[in-house]
C-alpha atoms as a PDB file:
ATOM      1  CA  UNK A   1      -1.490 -18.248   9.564  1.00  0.00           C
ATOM      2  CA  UNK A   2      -0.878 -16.057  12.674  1.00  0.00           C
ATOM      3  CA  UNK A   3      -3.594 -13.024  14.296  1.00  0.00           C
ATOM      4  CA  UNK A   4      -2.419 -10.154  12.248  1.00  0.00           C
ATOM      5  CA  UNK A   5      -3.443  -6.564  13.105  1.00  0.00           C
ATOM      6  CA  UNK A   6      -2.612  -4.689   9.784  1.00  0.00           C
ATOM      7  CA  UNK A   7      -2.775  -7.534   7.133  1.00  0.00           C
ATOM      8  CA  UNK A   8      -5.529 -10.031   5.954  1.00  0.00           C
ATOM      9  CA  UNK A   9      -4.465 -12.567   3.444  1.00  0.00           C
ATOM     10  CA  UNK A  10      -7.855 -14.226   3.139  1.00  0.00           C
ATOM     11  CA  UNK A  11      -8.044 -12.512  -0.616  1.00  0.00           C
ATOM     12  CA  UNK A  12      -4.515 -13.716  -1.384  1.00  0.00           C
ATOM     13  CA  UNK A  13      -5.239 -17.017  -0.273  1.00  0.00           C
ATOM     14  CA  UNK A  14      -8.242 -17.539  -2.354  1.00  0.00           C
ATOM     15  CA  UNK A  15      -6.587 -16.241  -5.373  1.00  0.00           C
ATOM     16  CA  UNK A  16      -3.512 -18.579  -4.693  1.00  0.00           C
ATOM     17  CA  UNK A  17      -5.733 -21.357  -4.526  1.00  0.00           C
ATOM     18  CA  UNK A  18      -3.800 -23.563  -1.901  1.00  0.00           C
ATOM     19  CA  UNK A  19      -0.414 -22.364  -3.352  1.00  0.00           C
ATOM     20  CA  UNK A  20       1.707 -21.318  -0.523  1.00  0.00           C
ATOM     21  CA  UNK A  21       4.407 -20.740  -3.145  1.00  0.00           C
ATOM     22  CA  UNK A  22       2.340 -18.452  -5.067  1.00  0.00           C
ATOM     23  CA  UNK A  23       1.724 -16.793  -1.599  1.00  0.00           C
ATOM     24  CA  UNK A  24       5.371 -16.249  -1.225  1.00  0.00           C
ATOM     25  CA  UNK A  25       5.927 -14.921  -4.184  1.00  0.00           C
ATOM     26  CA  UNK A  26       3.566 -12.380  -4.276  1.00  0.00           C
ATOM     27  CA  UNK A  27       4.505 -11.376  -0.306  1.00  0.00           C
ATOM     28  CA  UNK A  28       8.167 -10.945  -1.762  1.00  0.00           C
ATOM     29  CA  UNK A  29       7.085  -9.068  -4.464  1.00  0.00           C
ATOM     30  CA  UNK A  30       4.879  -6.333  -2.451  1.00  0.00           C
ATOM     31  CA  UNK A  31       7.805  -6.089   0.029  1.00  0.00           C
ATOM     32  CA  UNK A  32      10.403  -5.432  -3.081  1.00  0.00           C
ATOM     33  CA  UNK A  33       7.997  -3.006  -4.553  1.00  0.00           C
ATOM     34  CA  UNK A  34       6.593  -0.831  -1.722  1.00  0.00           C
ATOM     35  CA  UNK A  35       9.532   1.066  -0.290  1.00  0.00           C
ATOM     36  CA  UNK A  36      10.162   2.479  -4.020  1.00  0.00           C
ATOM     37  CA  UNK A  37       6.056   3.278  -4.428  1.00  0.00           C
ATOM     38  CA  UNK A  38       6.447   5.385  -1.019  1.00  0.00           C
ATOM     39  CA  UNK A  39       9.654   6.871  -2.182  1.00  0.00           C
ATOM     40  CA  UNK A  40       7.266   7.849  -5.219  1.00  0.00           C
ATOM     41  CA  UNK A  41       4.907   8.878  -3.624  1.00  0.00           C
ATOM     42  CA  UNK A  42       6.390  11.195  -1.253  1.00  0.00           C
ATOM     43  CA  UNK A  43       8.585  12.277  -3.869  1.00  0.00           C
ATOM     44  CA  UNK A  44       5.430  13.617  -5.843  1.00  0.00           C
ATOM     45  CA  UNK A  45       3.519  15.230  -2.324  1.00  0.00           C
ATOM     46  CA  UNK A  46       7.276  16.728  -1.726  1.00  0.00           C
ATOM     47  CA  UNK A  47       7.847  18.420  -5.749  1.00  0.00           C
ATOM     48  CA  UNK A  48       3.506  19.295  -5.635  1.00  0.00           C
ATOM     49  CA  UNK A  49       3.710  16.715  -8.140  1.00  0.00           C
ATOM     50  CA  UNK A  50       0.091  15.904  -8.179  1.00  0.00           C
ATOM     51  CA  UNK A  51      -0.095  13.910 -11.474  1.00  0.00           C
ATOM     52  CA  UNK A  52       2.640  11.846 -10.016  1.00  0.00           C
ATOM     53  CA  UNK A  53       0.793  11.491  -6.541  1.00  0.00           C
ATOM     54  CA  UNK A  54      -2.063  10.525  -8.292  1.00  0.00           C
ATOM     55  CA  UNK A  55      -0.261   7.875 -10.751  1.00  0.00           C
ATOM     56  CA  UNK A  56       2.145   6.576  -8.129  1.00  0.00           C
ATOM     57  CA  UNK A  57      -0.775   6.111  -5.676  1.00  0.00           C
ATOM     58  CA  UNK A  58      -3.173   4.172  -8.373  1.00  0.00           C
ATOM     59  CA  UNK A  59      -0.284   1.894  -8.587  1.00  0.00           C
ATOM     60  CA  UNK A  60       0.057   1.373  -5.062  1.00  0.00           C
ATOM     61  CA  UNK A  61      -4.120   0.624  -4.936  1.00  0.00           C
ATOM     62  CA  UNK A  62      -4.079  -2.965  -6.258  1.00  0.00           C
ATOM     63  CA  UNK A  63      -1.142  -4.522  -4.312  1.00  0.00           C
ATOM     64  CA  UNK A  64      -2.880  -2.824  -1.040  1.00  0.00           C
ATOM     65  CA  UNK A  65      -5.871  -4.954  -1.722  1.00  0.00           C
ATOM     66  CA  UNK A  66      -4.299  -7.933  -2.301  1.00  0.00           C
ATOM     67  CA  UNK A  67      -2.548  -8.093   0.886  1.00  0.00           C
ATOM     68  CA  UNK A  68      -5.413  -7.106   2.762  1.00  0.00           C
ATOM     69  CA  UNK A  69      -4.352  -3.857   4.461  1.00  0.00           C
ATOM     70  CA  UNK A  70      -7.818  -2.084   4.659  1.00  0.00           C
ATOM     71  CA  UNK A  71      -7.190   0.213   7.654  1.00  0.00           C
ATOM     72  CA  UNK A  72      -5.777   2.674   4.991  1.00  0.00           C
ATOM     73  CA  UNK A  73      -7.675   2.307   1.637  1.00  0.00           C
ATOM     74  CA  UNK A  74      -9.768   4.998   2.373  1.00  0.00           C
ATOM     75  CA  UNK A  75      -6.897   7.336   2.440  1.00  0.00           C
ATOM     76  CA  UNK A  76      -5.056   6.061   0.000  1.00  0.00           C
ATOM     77  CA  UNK A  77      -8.270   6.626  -2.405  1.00  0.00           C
ATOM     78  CA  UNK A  78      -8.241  10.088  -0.817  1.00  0.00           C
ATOM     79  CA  UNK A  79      -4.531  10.733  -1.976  1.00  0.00           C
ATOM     80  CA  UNK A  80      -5.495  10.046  -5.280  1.00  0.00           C
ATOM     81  CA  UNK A  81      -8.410  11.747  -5.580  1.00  0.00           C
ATOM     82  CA  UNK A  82      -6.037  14.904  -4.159  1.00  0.00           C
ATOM     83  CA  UNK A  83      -3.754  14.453  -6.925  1.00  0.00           C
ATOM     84  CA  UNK A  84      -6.634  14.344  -9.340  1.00  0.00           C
ATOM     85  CA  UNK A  85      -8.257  17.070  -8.431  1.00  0.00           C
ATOM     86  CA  UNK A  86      -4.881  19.127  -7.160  1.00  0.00           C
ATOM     87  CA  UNK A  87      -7.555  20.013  -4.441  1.00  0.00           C
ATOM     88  CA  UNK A  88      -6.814  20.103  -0.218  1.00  0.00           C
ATOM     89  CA  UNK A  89      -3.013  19.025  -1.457  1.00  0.00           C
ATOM     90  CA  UNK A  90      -2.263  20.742   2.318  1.00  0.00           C
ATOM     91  CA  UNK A  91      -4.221  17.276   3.515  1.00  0.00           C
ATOM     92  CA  UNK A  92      -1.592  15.089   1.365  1.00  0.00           C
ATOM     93  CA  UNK A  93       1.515  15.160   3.654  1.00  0.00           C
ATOM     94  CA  UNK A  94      -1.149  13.911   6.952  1.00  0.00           C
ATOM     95  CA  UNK A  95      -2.369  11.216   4.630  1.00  0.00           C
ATOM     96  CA  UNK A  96       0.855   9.825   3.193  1.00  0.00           C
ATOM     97  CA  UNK A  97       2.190   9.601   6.896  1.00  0.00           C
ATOM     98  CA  UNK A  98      -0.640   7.639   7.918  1.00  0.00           C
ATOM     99  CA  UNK A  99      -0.539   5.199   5.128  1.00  0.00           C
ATOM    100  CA  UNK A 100       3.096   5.144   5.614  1.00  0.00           C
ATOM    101  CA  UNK A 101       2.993   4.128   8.846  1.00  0.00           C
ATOM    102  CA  UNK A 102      -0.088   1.677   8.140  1.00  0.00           C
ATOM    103  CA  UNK A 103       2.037   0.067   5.077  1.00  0.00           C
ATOM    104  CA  UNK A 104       5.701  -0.394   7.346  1.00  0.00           C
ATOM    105  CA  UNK A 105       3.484  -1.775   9.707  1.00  0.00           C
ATOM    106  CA  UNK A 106       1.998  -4.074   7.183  1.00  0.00           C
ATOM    107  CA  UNK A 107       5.329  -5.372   5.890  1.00  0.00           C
ATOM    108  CA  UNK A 108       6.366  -5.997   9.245  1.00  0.00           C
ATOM    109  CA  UNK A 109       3.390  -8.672   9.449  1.00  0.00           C
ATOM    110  CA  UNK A 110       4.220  -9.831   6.104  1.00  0.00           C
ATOM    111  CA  UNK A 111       8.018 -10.665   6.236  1.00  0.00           C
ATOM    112  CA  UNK A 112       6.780 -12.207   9.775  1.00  0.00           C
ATOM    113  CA  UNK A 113       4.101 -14.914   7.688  1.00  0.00           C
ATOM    114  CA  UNK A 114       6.963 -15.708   5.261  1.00  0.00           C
ATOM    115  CA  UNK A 115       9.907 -16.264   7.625  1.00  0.00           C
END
């Protein structure tokens, strides 16, 4: 398994029920998927796009679970609510750099567990 400072698979491993393949898969998929989510959402923060902030970031919410990284659900619940209520959008650009950072940082630990 590995000591992993960003990540926490124990949710992924219970839904994969033993299935390291499974595992794999769904590893491959949130690295394939998450540098085009960020793109989206900084896209949106970058055009005051809130609907889109607040659409690209609800996708983003599930797949954050899954893989465990917790140190940044509370702001990426904040980002959303920000581009629901298009209120304290000046916060957005100091949240999406934190999750950013959390996220790349996440990856990292995830392409490590697969290779």
């Amino acid at each position: 398994m590995g000591n992993f400072k960003h990540i926490d698979l124990s949710y992924l491993n219970k839904t994969a029920e033993g299935s390291e393949e499974f595992i794999t898969e769904m590893i491959n998929a949130f690295l394939e998927q998450t540098p085009e989510l960020l793109t989206e959402i900084e896209t949106a923060i970058l055009a005051k796009d809130w609907a889109g902030v607040k659409a690209s970031t609800h996708k983003f919410k599930p797949t954050a679970v899954m893989m465990g990284i917790s140190a940044v659900s509370g702001d990426i619940q904040a980002l959303e609510a920000i581009g629901l209520s298009k209120t304290n959008t000046e916060n957005a650009p100091v949240l999406f750099a934190k999750i950013k950072k959390e996220i790349l940082a996440a990856c990292e630990e995830l392409k490590a567990h697969i290779a």
